[in-house]
N, C-alpha and C. Protein backbone atom coordinates (compact mmCIF):
# COMPACT_ATOMS: atom_id res chain seq x y z
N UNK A 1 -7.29 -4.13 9.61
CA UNK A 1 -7.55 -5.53 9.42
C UNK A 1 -6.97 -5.97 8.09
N UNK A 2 -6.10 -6.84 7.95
CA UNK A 2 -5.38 -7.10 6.67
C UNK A 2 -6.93 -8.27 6.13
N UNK A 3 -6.12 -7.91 4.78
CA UNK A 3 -6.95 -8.74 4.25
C UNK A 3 -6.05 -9.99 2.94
N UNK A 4 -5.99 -10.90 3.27
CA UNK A 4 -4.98 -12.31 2.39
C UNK A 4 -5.99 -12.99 1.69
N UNK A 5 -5.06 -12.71 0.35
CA UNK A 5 -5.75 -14.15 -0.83
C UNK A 5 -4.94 -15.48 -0.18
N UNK A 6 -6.05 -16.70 -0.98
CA UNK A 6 -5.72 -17.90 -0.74
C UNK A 6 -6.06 -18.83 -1.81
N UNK A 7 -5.67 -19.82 -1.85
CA UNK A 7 -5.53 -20.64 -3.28
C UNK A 7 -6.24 -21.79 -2.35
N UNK A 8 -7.13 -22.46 -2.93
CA UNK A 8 -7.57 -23.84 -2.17
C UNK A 8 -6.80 -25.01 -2.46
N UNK A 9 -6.17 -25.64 -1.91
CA UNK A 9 -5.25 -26.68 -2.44
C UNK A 9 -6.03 -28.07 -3.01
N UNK A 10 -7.24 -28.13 -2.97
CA UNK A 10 -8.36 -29.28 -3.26
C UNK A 10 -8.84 -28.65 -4.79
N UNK A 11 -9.84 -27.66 -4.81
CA UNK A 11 -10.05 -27.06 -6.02
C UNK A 11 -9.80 -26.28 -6.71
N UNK A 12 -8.51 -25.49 -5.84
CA UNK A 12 -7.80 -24.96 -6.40
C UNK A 12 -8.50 -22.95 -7.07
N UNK A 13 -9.57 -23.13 -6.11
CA UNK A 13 -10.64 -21.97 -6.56
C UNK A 13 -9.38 -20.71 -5.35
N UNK A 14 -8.98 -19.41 -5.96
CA UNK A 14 -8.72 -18.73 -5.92
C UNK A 14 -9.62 -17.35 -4.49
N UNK A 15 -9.50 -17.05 -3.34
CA UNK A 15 -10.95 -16.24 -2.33
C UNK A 15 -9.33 -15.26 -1.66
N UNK A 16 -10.31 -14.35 -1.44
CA UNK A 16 -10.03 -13.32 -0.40
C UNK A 16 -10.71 -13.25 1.07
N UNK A 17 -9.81 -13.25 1.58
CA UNK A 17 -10.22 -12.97 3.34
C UNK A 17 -10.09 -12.20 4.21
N UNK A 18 -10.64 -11.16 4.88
CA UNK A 18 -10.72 -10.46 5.71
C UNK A 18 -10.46 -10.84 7.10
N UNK A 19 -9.33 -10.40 7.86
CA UNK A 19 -8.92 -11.26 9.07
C UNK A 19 -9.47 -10.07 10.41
N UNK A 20 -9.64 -10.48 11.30
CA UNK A 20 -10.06 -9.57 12.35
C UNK A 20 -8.88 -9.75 12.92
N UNK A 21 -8.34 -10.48 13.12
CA UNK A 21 -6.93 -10.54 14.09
C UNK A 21 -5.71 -11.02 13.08
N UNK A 22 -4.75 -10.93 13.33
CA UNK A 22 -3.01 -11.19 13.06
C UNK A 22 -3.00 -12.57 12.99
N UNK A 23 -3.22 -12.94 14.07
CA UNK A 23 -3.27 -14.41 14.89
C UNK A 23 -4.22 -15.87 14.22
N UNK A 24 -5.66 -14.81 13.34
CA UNK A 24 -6.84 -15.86 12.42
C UNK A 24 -6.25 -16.88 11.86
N UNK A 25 -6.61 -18.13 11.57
CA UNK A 25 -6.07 -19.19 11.25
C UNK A 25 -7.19 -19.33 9.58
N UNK A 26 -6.01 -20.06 8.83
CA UNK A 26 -6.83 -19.40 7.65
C UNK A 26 -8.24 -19.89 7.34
N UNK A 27 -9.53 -19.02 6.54
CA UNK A 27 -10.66 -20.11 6.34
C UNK A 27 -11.09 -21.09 5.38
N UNK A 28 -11.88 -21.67 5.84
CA UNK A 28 -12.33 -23.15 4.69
C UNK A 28 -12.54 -22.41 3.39
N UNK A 29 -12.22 -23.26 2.25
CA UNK A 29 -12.51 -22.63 1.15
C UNK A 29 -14.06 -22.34 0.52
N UNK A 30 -14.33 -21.44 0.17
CA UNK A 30 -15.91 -21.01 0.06
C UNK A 30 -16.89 -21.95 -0.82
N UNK A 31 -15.66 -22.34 -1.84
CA UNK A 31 -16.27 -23.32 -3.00
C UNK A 31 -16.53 -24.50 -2.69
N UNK A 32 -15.64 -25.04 -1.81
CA UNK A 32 -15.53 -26.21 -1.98
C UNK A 32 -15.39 -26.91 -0.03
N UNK A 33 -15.60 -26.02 0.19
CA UNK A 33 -15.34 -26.25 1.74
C UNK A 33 -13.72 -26.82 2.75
N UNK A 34 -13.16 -27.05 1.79
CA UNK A 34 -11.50 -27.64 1.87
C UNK A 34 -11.06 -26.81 3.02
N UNK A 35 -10.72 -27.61 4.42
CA UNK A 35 -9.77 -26.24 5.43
C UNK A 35 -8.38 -26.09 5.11
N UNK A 36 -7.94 -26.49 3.54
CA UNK A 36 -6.28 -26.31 3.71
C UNK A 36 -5.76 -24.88 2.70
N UNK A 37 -6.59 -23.91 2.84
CA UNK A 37 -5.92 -22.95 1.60
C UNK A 37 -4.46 -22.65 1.82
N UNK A 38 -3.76 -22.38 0.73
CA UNK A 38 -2.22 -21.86 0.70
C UNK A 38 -2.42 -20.41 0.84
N UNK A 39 -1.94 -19.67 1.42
CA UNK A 39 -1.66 -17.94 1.45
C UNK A 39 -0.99 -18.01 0.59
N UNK A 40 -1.32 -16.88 -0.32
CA UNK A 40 -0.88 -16.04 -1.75
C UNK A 40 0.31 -15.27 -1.30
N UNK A 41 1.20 -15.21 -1.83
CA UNK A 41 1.85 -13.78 -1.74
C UNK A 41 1.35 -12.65 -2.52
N UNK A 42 0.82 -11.51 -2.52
CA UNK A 42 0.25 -10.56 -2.76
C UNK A 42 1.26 -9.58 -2.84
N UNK A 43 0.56 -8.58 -4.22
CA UNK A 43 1.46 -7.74 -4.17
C UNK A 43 0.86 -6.51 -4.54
N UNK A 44 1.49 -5.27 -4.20
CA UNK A 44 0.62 -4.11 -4.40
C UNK A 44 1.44 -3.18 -4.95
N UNK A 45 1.02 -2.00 -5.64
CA UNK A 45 1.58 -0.73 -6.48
C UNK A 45 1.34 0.53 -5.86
N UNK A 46 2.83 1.36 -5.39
CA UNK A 46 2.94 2.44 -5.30
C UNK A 46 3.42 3.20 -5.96
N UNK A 47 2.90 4.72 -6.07
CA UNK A 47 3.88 5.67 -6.58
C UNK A 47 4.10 6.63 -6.09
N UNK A 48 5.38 7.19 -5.94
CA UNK A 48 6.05 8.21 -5.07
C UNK A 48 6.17 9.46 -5.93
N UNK A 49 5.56 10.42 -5.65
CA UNK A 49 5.22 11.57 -6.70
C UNK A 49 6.77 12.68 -6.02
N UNK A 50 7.40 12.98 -6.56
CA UNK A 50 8.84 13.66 -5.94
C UNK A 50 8.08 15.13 -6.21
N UNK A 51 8.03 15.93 -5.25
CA UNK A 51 7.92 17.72 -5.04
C UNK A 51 8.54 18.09 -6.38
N UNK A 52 8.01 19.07 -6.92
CA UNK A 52 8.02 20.04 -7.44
C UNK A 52 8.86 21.07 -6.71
N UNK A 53 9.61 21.57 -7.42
CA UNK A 53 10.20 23.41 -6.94
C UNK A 53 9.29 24.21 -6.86
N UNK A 54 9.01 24.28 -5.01
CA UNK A 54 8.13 25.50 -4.81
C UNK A 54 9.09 26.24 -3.90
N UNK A 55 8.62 27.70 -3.48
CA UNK A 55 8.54 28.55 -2.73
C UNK A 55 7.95 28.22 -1.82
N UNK A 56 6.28 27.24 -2.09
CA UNK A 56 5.56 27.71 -0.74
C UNK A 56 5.77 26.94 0.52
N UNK A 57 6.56 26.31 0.32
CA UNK A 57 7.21 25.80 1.37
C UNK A 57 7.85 26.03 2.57
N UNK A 58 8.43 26.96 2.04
CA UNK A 58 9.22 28.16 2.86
C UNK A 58 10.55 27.86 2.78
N UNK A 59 10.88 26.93 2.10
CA UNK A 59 12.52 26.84 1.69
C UNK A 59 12.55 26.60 0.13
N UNK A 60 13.13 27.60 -0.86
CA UNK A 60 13.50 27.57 -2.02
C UNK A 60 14.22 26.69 -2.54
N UNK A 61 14.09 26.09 -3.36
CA UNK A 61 14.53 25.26 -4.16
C UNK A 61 16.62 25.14 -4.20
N UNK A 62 16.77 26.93 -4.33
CA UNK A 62 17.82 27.23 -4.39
C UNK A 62 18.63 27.24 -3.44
N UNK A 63 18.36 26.79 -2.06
CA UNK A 63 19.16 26.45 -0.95
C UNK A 63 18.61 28.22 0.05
N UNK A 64 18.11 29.17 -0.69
CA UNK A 64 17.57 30.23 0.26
C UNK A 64 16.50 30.16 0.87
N UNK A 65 15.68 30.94 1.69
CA UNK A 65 14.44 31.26 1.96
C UNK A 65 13.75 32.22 1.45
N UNK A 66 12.35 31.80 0.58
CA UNK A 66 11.87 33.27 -0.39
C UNK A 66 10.79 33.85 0.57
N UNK A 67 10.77 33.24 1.84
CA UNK A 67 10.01 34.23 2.84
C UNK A 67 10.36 35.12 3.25
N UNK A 68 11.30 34.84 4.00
CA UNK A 68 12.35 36.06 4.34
C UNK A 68 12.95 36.55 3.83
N UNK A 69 13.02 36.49 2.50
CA UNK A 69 14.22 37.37 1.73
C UNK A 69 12.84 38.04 1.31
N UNK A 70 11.80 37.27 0.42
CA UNK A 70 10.86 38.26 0.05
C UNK A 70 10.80 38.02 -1.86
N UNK A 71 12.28 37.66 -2.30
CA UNK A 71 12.16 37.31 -3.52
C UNK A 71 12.27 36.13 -3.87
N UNK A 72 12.19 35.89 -4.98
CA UNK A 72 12.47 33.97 -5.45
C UNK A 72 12.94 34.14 -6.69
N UNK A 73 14.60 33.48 -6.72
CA UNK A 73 15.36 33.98 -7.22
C UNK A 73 14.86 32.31 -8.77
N UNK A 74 14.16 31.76 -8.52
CA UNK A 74 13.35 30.75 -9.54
C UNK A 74 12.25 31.69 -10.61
N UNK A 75 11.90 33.19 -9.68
CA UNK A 75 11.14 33.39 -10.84
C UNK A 75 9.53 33.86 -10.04
């Protein structure tokens, strides 16, 4: 269920909304009762953590396999 900020275009009071459907039409503003809020564009923060050089993977870092060879030429 996404959930969209909205700006009230009357008082201008700032709400979050929880939509049950895709399709929800947006709601009255909480403060002030206004049915015209603007949808926010929203934005969110990721971070992509990149692997580490392992072995336990089963493919070495070094383009070999340290399963089947048995050693790990990393150490």
């Amino acid at each position: 269920m996404p959930i969209y900020e909205y700006r009230c275009n009357t008082c201008k009071h700032e709400f979050a909304h929880r939509h049950e459907r895709y399709s929800e039409p947006a709601p009255p503003c909480p403060e002030c009762g206004a049915a015209d809020p603007r949808k926010l564009l929203s934005t969110f923060s990721a971070s992509v953590k990149k692997p580490e050089a392992s072995c336990s993977l089963g493919k070495c870092p070094s383009g070999g396999c340290c399963q089947t060879k048995g050693t790990c030429p990393l150490g």
